[in-house]
PDB file of N, CA and C in Angstrom:
ATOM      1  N   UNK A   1     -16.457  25.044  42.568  1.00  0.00           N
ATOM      2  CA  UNK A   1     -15.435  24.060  42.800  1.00  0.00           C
ATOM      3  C   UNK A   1     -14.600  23.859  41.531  1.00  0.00           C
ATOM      4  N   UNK A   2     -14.912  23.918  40.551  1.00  0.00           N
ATOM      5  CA  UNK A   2     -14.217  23.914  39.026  1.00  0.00           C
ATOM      6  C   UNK A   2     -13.579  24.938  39.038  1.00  0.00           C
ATOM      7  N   UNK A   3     -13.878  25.906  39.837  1.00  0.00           N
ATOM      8  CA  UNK A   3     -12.838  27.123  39.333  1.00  0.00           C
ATOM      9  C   UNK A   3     -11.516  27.014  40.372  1.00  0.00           C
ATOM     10  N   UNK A   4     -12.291  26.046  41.985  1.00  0.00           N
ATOM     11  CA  UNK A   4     -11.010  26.600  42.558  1.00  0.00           C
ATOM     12  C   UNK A   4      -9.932  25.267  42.088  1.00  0.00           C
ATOM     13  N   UNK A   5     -10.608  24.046  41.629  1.00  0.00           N
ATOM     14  CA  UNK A   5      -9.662  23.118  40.334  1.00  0.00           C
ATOM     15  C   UNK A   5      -8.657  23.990  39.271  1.00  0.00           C
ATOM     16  N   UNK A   6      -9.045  24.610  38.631  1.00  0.00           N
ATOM     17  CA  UNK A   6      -8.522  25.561  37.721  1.00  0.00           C
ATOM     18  C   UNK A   6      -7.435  26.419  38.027  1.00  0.00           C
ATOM     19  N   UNK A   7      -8.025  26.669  39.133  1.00  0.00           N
ATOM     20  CA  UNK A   7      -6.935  28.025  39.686  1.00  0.00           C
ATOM     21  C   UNK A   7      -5.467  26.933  40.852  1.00  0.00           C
ATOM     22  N   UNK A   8      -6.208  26.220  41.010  1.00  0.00           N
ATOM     23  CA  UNK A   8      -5.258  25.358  41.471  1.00  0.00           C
ATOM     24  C   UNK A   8      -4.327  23.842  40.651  1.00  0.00           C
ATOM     25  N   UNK A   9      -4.677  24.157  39.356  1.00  0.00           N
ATOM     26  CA  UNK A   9      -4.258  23.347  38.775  1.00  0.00           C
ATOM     27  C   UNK A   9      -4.484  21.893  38.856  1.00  0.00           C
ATOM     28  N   UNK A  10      -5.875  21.533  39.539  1.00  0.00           N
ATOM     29  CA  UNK A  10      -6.310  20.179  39.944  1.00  0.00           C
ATOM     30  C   UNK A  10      -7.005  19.298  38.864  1.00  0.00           C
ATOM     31  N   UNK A  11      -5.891  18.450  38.212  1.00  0.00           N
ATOM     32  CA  UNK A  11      -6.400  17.711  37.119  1.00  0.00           C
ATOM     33  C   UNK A  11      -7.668  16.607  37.632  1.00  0.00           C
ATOM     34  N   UNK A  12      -7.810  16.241  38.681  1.00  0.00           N
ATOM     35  CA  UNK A  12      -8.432  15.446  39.401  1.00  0.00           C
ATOM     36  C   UNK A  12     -10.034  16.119  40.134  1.00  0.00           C
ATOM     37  N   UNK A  13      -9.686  17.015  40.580  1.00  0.00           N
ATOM     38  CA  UNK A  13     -10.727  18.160  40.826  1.00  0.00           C
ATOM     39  C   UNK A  13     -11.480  18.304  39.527  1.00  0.00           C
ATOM     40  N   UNK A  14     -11.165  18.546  38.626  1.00  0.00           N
ATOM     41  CA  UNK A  14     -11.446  19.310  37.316  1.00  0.00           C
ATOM     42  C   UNK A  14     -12.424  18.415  36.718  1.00  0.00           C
ATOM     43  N   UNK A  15     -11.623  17.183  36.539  1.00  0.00           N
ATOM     44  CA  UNK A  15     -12.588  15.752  35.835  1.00  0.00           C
ATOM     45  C   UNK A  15     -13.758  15.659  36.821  1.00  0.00           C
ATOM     46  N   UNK A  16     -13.618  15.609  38.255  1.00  0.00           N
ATOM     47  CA  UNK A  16     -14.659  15.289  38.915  1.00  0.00           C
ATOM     48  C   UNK A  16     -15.522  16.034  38.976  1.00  0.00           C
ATOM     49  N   UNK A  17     -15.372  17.652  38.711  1.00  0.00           N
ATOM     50  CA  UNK A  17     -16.470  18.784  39.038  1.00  0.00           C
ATOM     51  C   UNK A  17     -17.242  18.292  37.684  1.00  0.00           C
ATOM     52  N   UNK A  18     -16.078  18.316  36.211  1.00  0.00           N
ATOM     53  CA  UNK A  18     -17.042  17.927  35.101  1.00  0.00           C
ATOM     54  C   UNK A  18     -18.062  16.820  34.358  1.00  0.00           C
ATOM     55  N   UNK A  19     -17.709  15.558  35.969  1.00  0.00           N
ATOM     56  CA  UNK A  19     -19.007  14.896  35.906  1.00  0.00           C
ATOM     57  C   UNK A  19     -19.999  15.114  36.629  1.00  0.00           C
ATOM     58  N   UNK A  20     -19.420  16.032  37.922  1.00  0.00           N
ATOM     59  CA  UNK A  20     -20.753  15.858  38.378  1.00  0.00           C
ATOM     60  C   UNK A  20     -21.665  17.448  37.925  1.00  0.00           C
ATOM     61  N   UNK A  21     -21.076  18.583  36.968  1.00  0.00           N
ATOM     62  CA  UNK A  21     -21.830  18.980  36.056  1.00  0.00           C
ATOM     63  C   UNK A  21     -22.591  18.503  35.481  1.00  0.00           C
ATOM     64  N   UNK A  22     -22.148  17.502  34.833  1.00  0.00           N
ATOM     65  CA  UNK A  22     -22.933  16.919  33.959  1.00  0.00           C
ATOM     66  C   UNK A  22     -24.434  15.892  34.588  1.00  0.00           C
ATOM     67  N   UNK A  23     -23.966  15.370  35.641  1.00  0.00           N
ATOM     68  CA  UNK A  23     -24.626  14.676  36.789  1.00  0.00           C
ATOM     69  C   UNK A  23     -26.200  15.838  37.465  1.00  0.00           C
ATOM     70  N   UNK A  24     -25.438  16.846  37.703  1.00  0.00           N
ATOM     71  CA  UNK A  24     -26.414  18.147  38.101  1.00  0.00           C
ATOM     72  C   UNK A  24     -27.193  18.446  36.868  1.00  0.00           C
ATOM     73  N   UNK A  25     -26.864  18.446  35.764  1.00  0.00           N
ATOM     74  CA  UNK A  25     -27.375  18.914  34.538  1.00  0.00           C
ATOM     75  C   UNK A  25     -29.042  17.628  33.823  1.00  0.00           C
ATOM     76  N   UNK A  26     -28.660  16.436  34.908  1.00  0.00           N
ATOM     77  CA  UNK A  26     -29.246  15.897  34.180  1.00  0.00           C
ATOM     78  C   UNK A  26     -30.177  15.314  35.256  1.00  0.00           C
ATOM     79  N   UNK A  27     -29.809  15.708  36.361  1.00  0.00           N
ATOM     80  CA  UNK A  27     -29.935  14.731  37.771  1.00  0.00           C
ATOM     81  C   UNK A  27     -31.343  15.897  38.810  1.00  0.00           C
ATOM     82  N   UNK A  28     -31.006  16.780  38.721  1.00  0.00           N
ATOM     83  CA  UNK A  28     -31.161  17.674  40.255  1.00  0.00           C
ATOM     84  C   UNK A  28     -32.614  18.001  39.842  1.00  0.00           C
ATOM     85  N   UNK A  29     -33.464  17.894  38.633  1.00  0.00           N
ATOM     86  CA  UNK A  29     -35.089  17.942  38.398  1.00  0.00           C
ATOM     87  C   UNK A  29     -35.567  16.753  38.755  1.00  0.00           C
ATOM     88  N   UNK A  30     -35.029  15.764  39.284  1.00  0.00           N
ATOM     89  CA  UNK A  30     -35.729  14.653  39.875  1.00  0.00           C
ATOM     90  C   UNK A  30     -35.246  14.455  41.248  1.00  0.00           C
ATOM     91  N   UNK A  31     -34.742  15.157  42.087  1.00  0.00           N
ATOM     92  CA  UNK A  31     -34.615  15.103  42.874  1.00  0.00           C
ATOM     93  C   UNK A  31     -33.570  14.066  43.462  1.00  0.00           C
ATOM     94  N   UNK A  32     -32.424  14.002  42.887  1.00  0.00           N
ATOM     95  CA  UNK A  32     -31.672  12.812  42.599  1.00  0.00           C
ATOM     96  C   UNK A  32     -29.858  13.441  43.079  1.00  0.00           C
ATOM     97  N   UNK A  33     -30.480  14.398  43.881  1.00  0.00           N
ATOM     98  CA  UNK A  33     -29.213  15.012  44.550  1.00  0.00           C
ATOM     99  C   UNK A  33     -29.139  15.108  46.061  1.00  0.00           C
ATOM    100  N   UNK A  34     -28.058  14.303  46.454  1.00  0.00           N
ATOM    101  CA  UNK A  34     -27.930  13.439  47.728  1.00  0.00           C
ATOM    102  C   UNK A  34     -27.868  14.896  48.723  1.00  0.00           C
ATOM    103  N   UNK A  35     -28.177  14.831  50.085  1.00  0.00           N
ATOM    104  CA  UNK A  35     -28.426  15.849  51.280  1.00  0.00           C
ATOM    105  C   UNK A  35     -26.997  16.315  51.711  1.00  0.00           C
ATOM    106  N   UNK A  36     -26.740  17.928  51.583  1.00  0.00           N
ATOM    107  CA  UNK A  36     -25.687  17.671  52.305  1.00  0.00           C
ATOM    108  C   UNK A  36     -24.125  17.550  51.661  1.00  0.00           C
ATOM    109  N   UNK A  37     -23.856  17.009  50.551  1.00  0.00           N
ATOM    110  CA  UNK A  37     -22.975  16.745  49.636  1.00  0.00           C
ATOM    111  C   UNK A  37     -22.308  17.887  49.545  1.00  0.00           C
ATOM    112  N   UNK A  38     -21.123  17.908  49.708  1.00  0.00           N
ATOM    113  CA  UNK A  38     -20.096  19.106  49.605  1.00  0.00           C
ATOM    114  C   UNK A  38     -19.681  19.772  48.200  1.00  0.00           C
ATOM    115  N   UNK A  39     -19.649  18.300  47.473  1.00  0.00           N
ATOM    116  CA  UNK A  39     -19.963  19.010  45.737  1.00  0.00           C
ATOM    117  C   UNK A  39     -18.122  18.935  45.613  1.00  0.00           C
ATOM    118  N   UNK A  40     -17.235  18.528  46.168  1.00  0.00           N
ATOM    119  CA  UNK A  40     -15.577  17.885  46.772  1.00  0.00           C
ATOM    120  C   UNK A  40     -15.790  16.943  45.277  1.00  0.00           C
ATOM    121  N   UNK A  41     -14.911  16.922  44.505  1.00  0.00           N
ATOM    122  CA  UNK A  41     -14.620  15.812  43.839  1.00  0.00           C
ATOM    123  C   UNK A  41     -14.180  14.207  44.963  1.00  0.00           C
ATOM    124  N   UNK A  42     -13.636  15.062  45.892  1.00  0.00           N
ATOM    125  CA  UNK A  42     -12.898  13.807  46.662  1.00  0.00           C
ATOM    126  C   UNK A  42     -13.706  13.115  47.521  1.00  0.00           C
ATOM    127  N   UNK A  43     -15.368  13.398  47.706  1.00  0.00           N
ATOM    128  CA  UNK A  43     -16.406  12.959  48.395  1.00  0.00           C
ATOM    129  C   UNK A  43     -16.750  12.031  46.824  1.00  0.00           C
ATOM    130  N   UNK A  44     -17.565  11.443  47.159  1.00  0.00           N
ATOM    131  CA  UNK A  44     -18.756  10.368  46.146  1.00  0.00           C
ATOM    132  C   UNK A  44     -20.094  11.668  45.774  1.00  0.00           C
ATOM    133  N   UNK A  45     -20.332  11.538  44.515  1.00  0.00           N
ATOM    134  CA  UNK A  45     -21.419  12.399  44.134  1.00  0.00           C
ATOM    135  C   UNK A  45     -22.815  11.715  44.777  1.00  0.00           C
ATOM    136  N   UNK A  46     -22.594  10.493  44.832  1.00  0.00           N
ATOM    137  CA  UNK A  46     -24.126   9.725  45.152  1.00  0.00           C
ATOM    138  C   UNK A  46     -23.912  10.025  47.383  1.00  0.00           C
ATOM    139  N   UNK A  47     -23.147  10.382  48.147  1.00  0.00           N
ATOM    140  CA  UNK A  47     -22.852  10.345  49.633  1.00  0.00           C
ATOM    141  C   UNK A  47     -23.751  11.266  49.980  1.00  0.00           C
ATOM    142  N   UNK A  48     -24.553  10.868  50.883  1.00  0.00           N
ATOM    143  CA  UNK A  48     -25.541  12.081  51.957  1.00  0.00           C
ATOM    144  C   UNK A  48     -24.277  12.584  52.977  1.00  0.00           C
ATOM    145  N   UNK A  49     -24.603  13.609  53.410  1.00  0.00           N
ATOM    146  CA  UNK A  49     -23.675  14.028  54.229  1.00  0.00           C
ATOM    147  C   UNK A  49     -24.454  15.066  55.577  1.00  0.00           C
ATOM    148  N   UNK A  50     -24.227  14.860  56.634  1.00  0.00           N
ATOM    149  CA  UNK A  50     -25.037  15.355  57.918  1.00  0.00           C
ATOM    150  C   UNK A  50     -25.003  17.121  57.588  1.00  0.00           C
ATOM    151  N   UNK A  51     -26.243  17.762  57.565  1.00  0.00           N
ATOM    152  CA  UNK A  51     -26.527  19.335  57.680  1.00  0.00           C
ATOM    153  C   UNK A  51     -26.298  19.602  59.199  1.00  0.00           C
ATOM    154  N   UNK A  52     -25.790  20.652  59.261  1.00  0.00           N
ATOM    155  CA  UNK A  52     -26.029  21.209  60.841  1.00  0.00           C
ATOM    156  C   UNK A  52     -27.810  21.690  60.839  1.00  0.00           C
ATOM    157  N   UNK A  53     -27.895  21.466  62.080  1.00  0.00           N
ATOM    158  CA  UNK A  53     -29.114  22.200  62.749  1.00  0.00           C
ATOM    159  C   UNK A  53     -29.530  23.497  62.283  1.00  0.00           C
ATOM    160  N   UNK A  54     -28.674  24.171  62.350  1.00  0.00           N
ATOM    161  CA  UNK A  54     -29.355  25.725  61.941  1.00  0.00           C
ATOM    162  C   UNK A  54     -28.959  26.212  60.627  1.00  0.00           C
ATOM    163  N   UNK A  55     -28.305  25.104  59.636  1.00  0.00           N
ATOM    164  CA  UNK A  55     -28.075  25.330  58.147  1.00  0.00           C
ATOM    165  C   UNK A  55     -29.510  25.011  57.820  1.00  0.00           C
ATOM    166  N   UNK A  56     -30.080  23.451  58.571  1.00  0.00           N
ATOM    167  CA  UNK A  56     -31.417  23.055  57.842  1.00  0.00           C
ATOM    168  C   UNK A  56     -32.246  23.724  57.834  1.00  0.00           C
ATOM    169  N   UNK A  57     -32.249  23.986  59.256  1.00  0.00           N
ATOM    170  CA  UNK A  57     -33.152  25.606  59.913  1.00  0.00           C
ATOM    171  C   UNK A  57     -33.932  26.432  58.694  1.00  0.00           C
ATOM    172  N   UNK A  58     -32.276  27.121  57.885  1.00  0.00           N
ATOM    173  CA  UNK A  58     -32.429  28.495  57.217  1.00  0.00           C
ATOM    174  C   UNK A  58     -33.041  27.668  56.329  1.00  0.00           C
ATOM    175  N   UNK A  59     -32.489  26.282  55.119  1.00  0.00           N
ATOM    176  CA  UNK A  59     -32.895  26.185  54.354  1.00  0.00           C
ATOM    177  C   UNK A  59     -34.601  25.699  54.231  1.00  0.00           C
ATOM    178  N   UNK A  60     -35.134  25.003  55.202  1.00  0.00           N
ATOM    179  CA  UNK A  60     -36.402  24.520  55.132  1.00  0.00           C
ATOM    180  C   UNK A  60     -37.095  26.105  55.327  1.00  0.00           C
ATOM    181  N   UNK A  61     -36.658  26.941  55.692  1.00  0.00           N
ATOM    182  CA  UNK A  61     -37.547  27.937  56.042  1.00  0.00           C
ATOM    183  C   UNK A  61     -37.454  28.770  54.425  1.00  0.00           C
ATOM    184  N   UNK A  62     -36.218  28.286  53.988  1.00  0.00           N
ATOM    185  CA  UNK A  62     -36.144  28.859  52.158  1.00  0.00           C
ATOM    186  C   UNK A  62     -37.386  28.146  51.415  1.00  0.00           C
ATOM    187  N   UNK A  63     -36.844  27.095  51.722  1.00  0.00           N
ATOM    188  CA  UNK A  63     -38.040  26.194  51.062  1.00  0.00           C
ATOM    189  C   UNK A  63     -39.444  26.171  51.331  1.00  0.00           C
ATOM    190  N   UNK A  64     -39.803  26.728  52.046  1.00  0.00           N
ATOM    191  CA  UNK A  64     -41.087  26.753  52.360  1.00  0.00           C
ATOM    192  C   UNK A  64     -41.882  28.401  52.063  1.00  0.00           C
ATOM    193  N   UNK A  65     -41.086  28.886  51.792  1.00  0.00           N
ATOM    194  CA  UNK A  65     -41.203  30.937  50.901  1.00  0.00           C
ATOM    195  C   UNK A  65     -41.145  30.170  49.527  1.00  0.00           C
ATOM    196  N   UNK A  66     -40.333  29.355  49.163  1.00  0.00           N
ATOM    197  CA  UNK A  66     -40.493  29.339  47.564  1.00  0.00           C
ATOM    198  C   UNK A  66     -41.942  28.033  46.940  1.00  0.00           C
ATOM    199  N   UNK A  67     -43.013  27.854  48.642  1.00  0.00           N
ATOM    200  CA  UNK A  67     -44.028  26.453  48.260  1.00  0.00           C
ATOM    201  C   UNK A  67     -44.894  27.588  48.469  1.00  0.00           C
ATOM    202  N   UNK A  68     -44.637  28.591  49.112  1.00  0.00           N
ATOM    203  CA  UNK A  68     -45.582  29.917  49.296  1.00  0.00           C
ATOM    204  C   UNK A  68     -46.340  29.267  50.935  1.00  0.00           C
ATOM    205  N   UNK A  69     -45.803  28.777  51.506  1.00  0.00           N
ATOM    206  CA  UNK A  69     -46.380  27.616  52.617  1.00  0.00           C
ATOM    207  C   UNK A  69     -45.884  28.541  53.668  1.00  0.00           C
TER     208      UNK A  69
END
């Protein structure tokens, strides 16, 4: 998302990707990264946001190869 800020000249995009870098950098080992979140400067970094059905699908089935489960 910072790059397509960049390439689009989005002064607003840009600030927002580089907090919530910083947010990810400090945030996402505690589990402190909301469901779903588009990662949009123009969304809220703290907003859950609805998964489709067969996105959760793939990912719980990721997640559960990387618990060895």
């Amino acid at each position: 998302m910072f790059m397509l800020g960049w390439r689009q000249r989005d002064i607003s995009e840009l600030l927002g990707q580089l907090l919530r870098i910083a947010g990810a950098a400090t945030k996402t080992g505690f589990g402190l990264v909301p469901v779903g979140n588009t990662g949009g400067a123009n969304i809220s970094p703290f907003k859950r946001l609805p998964v489709d059905t067969e996105l959760a699908a793939i990912i719980d089935g990721v997640q559960s190869k990387a618990r060895g489960t």
